[in-house]
C-alpha atoms as a PDB file:
ATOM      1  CA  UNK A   1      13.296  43.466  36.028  1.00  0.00           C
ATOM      2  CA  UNK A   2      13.468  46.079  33.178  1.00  0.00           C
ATOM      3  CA  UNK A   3      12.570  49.425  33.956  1.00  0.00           C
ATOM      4  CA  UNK A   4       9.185  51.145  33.102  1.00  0.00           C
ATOM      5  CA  UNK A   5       8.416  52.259  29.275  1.00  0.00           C
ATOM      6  CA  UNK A   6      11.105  49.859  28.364  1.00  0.00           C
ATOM      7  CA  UNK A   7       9.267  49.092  25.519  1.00  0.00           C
ATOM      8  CA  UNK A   8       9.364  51.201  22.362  1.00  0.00           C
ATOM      9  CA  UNK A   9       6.245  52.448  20.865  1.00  0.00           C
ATOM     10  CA  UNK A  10       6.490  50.565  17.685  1.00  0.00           C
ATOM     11  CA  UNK A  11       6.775  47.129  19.976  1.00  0.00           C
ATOM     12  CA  UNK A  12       3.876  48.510  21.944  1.00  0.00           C
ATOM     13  CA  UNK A  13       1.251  48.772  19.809  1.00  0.00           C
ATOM     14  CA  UNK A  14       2.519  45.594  18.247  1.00  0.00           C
ATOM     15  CA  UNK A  15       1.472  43.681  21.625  1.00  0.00           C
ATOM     16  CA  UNK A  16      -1.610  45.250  21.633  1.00  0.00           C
ATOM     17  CA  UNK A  17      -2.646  44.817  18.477  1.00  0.00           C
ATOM     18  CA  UNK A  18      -1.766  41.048  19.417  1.00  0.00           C
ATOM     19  CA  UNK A  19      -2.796  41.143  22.288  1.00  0.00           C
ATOM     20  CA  UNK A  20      -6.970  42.448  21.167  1.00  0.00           C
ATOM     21  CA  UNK A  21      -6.819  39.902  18.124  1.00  0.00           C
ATOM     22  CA  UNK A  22      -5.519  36.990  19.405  1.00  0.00           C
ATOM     23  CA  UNK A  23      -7.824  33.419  20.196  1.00  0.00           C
ATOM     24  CA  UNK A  24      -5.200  31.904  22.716  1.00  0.00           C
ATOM     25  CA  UNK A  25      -5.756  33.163  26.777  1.00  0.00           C
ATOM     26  CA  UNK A  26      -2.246  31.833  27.356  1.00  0.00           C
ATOM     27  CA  UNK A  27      -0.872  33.778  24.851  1.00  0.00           C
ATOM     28  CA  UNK A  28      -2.949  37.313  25.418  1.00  0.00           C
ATOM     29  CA  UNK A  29      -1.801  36.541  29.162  1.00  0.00           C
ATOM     30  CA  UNK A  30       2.035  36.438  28.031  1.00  0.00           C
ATOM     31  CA  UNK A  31       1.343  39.683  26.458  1.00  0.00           C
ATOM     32  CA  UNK A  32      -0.350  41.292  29.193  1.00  0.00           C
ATOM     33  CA  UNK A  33       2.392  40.519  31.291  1.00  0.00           C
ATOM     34  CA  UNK A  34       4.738  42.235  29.223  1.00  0.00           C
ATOM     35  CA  UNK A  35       2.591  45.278  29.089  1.00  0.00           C
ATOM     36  CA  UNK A  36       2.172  45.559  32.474  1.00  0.00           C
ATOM     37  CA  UNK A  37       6.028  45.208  32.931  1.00  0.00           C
ATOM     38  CA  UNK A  38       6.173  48.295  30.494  1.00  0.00           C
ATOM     39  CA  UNK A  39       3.978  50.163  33.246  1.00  0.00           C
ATOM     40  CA  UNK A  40       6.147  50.042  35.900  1.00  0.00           C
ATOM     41  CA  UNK A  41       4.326  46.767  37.783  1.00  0.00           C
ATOM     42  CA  UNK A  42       6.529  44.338  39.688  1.00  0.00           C
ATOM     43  CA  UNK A  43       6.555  40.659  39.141  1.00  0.00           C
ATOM     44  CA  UNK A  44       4.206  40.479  42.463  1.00  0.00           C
ATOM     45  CA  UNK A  45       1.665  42.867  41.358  1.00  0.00           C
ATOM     46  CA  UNK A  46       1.476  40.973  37.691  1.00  0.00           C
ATOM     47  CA  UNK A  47       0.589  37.600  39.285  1.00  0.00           C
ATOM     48  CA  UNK A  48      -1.821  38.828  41.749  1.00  0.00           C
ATOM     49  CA  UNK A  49      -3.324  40.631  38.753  1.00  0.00           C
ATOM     50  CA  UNK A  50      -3.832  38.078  36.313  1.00  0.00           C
ATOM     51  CA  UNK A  51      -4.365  35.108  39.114  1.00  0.00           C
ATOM     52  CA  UNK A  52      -0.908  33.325  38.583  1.00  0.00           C
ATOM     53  CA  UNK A  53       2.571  32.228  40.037  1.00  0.00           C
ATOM     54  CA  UNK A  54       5.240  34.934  40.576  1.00  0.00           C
ATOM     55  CA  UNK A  55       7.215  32.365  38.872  1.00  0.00           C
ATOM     56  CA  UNK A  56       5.500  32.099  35.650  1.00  0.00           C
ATOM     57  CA  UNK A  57       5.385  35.872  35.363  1.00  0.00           C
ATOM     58  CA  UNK A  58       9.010  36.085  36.065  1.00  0.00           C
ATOM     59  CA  UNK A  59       9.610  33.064  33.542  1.00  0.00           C
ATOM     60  CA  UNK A  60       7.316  34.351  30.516  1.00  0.00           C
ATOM     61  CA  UNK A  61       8.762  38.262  30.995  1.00  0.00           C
ATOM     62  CA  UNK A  62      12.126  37.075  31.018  1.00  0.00           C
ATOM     63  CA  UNK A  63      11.877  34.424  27.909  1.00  0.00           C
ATOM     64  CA  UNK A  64       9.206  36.737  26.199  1.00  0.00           C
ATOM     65  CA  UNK A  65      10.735  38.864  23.155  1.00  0.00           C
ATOM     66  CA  UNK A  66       8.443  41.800  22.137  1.00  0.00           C
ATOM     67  CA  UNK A  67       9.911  41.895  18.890  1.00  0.00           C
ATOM     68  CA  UNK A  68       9.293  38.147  18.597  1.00  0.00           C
ATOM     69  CA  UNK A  69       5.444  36.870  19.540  1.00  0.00           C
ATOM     70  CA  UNK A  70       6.275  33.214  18.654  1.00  0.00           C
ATOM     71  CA  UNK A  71       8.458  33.441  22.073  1.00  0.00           C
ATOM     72  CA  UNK A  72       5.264  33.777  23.892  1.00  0.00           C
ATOM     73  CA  UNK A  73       3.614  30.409  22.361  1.00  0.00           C
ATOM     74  CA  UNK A  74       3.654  27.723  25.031  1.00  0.00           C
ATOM     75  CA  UNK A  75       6.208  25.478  23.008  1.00  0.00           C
ATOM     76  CA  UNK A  76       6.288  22.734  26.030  1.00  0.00           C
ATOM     77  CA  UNK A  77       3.336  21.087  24.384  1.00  0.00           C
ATOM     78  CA  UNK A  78       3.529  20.954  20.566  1.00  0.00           C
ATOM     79  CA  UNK A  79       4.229  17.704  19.049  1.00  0.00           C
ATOM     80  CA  UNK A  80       3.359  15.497  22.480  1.00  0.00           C
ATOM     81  CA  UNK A  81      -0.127  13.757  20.929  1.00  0.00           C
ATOM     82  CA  UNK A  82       1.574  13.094  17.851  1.00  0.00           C
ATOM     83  CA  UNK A  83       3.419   9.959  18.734  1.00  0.00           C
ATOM     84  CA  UNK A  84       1.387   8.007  15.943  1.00  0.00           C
ATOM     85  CA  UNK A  85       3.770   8.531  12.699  1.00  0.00           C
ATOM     86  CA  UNK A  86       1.218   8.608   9.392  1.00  0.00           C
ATOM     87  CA  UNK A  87       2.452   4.997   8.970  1.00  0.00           C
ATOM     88  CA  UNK A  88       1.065   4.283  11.992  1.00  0.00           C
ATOM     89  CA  UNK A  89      -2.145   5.549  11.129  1.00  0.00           C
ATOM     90  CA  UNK A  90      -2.015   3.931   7.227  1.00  0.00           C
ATOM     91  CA  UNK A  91      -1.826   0.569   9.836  1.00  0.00           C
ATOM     92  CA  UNK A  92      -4.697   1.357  11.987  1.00  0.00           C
ATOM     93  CA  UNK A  93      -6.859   2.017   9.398  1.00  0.00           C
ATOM     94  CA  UNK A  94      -5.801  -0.844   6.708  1.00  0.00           C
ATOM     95  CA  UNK A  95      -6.537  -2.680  10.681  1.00  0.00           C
ATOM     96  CA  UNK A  96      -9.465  -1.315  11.038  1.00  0.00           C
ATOM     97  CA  UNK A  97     -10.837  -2.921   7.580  1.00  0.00           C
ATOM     98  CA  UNK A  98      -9.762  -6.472   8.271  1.00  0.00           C
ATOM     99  CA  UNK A  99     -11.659  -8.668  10.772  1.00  0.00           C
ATOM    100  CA  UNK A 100      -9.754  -9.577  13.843  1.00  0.00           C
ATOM    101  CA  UNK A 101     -10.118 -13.564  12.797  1.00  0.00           C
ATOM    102  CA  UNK A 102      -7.716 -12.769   9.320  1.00  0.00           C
ATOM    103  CA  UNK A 103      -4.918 -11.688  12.030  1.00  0.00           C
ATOM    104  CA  UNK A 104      -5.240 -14.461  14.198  1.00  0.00           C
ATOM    105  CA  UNK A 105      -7.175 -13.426  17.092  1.00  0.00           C
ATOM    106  CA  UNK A 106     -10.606 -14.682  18.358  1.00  0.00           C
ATOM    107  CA  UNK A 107     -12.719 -12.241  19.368  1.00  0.00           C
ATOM    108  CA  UNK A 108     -15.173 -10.855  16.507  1.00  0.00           C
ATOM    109  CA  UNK A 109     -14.980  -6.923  16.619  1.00  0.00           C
ATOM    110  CA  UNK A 110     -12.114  -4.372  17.481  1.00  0.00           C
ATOM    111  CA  UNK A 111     -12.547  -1.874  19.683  1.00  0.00           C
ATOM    112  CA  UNK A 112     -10.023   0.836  20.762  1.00  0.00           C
ATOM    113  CA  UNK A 113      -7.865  -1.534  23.558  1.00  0.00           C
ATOM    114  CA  UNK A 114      -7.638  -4.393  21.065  1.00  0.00           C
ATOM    115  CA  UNK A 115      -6.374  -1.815  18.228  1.00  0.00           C
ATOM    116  CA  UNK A 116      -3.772  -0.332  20.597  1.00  0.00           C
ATOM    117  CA  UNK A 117      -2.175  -3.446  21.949  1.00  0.00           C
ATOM    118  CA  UNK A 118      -2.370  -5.088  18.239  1.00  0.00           C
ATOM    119  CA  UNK A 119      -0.500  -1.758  17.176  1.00  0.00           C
ATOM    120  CA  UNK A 120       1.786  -1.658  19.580  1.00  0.00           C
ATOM    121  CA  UNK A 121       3.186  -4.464  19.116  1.00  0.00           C
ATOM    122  CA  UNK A 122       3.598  -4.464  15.185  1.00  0.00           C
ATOM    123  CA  UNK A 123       5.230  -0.812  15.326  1.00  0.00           C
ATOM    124  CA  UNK A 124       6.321   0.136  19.160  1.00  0.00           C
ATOM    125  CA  UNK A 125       4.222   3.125  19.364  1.00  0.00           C
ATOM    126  CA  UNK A 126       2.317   3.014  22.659  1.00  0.00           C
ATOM    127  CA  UNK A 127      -1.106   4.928  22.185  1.00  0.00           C
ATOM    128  CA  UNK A 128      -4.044   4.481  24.782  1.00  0.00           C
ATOM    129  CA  UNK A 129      -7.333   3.293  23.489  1.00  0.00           C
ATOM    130  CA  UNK A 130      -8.748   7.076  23.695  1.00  0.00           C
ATOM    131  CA  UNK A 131      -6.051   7.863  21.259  1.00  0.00           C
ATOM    132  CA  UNK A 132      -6.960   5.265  19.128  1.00  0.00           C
ATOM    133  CA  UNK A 133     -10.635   6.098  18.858  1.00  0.00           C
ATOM    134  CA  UNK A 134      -9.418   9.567  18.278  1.00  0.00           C
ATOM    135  CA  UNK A 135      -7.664   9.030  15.478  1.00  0.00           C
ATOM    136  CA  UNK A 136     -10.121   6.910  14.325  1.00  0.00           C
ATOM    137  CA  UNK A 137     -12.119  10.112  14.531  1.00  0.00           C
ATOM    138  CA  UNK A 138     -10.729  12.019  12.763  1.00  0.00           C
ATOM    139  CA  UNK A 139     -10.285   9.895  10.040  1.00  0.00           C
ATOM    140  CA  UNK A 140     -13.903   9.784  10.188  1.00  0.00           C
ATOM    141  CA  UNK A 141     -14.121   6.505  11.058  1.00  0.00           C
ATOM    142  CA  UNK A 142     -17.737   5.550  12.958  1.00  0.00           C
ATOM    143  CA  UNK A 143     -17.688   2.808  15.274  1.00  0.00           C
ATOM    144  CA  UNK A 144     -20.955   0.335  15.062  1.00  0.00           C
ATOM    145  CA  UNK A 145     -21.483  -2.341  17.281  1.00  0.00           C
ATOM    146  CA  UNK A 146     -22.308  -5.581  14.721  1.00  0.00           C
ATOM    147  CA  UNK A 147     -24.983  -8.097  15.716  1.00  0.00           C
ATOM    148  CA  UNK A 148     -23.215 -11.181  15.218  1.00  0.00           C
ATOM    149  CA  UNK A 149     -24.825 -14.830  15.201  1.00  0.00           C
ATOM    150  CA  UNK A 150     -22.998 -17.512  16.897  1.00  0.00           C
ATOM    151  CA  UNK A 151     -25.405 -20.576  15.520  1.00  0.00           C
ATOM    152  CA  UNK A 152     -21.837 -21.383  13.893  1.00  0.00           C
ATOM    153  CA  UNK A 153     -19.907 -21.420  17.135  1.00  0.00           C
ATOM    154  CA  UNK A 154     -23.105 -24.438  19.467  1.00  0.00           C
ATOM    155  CA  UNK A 155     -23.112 -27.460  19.011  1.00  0.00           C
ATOM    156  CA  UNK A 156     -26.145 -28.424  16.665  1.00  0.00           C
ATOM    157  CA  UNK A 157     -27.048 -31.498  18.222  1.00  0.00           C
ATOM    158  CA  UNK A 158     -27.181 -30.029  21.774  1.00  0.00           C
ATOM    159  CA  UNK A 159     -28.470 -26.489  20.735  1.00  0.00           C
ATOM    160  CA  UNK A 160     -32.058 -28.451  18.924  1.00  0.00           C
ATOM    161  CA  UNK A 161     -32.521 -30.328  21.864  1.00  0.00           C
ATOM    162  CA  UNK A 162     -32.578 -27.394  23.989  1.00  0.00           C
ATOM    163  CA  UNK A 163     -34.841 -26.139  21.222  1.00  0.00           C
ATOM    164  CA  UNK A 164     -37.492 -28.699  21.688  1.00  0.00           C
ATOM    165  CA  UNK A 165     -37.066 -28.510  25.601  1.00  0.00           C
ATOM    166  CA  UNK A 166     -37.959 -25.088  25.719  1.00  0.00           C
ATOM    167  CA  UNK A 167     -41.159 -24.988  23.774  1.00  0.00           C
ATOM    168  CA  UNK A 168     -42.218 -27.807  25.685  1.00  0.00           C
ATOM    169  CA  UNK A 169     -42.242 -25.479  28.654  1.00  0.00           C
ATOM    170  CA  UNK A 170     -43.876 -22.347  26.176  1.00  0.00           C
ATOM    171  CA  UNK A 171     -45.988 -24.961  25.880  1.00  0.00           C
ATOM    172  CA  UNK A 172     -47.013 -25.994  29.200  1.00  0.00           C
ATOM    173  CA  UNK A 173     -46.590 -22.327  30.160  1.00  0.00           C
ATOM    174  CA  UNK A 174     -49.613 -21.522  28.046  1.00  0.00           C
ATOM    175  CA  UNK A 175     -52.050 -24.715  29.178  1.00  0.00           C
ATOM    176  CA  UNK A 176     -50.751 -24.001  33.070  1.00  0.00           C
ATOM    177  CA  UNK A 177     -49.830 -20.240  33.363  1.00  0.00           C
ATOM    178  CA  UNK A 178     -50.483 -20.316  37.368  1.00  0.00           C
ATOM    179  CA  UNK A 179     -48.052 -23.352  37.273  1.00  0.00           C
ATOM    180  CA  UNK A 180     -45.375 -22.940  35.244  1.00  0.00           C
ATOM    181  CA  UNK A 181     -43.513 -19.555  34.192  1.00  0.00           C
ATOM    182  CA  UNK A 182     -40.462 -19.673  31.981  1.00  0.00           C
ATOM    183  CA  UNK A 183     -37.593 -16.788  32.931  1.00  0.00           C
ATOM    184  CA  UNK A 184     -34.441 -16.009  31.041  1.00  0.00           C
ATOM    185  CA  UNK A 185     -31.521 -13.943  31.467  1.00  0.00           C
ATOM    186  CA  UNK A 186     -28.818 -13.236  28.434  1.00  0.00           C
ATOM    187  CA  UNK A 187     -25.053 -13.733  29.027  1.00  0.00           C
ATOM    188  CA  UNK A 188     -24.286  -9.992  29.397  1.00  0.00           C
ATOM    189  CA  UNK A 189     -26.489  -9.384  32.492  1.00  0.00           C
ATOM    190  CA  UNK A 190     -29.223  -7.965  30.401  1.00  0.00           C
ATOM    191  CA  UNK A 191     -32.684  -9.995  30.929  1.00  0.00           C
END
């Protein structure tokens, strides 16, 4: 541990220059740290100052250059979300346009699972469906749910005489409403 005022005054006023006009809390913490190290504090007194590990005070003062303020940017992180390449994004949107049926598949609409396993297994990249829709996002991409009709996918035959059958009962629903009462419930669970 360096001794106190190791810092010069140039490098001083440097950090707290940084240290009032910076956005990141990580970062202004870094700083502090070194500042306080300037004042004489031990690694103990640091972390039970700012609310953190000995450790990470001891790692951050150590690896921090005061001549150098990129050394106190949390480096462990950068680049970890961007595992989609921009090809991989020119795919997920030129995706996006087509209608799963043109690639093969039978369900009508994609949503952000569908996307990711499709894309995963043309290019490799493994994304979750949250970073999907994200990207999608950003892209400004807006996600609609599409009323489709499926009069295409009954059977015609069977679907008119299940027509006729049921306003027979509106029907006899409206002559005998004490009698008869006609429920239905939709395939989702909605009724």
């Amino acid at each position: 541990m360096p001794v106190k005022n190791f810092l010069k005054d140039n490098q001083k006023e440097h950090l707290q220059k940084a240290l009032k006009e910076s956005d990141s809390a990580g970062f202004r913490e870094r700083v502090l740290m070194l500042l306080l190290m300037n004042d004489g504090k031990t690694y103990e007194e640091i972390a039970a100052f700012i609310g953190c590990s000995r450790r990470t005070v001891v790692y951050w003062c150590v690896h921090g250059d005061p001549d150098n303020l990129e050394s106190l940017q949390d480096r462990r992180k950068v680049g970890n979300y961007r595992k989609a390449t921009p090809a991989y994004i020119e795919l997920l949107l030129l995706t996006t346009e087509k209608e799963p049926s043109e690639l093969g598949y039978e369900f009508g609409r994609w949503i952000g699972e569908r996307l990711a396993t499709y894309l995963a297994e043309k290019t490799g990249i493994q994304l979750t469906a949250s970073q999907v829709r994200k990207i999608l996002k950003q892209k400004k991409y807006v996600y609609l749910w599409a009323k489709y009709s499926l009069e295409d996918k009954q059977n015609p035959v069977l679907r008119r005489e299940f027509t006729e059958k049921l306003s027979r009962y509106i029907k006899l629903a409206k002559t005998y409403p004490n009698y008869c009462q006609i429920w239905f419930w939709d395939e989702s669970g909605f009724s």
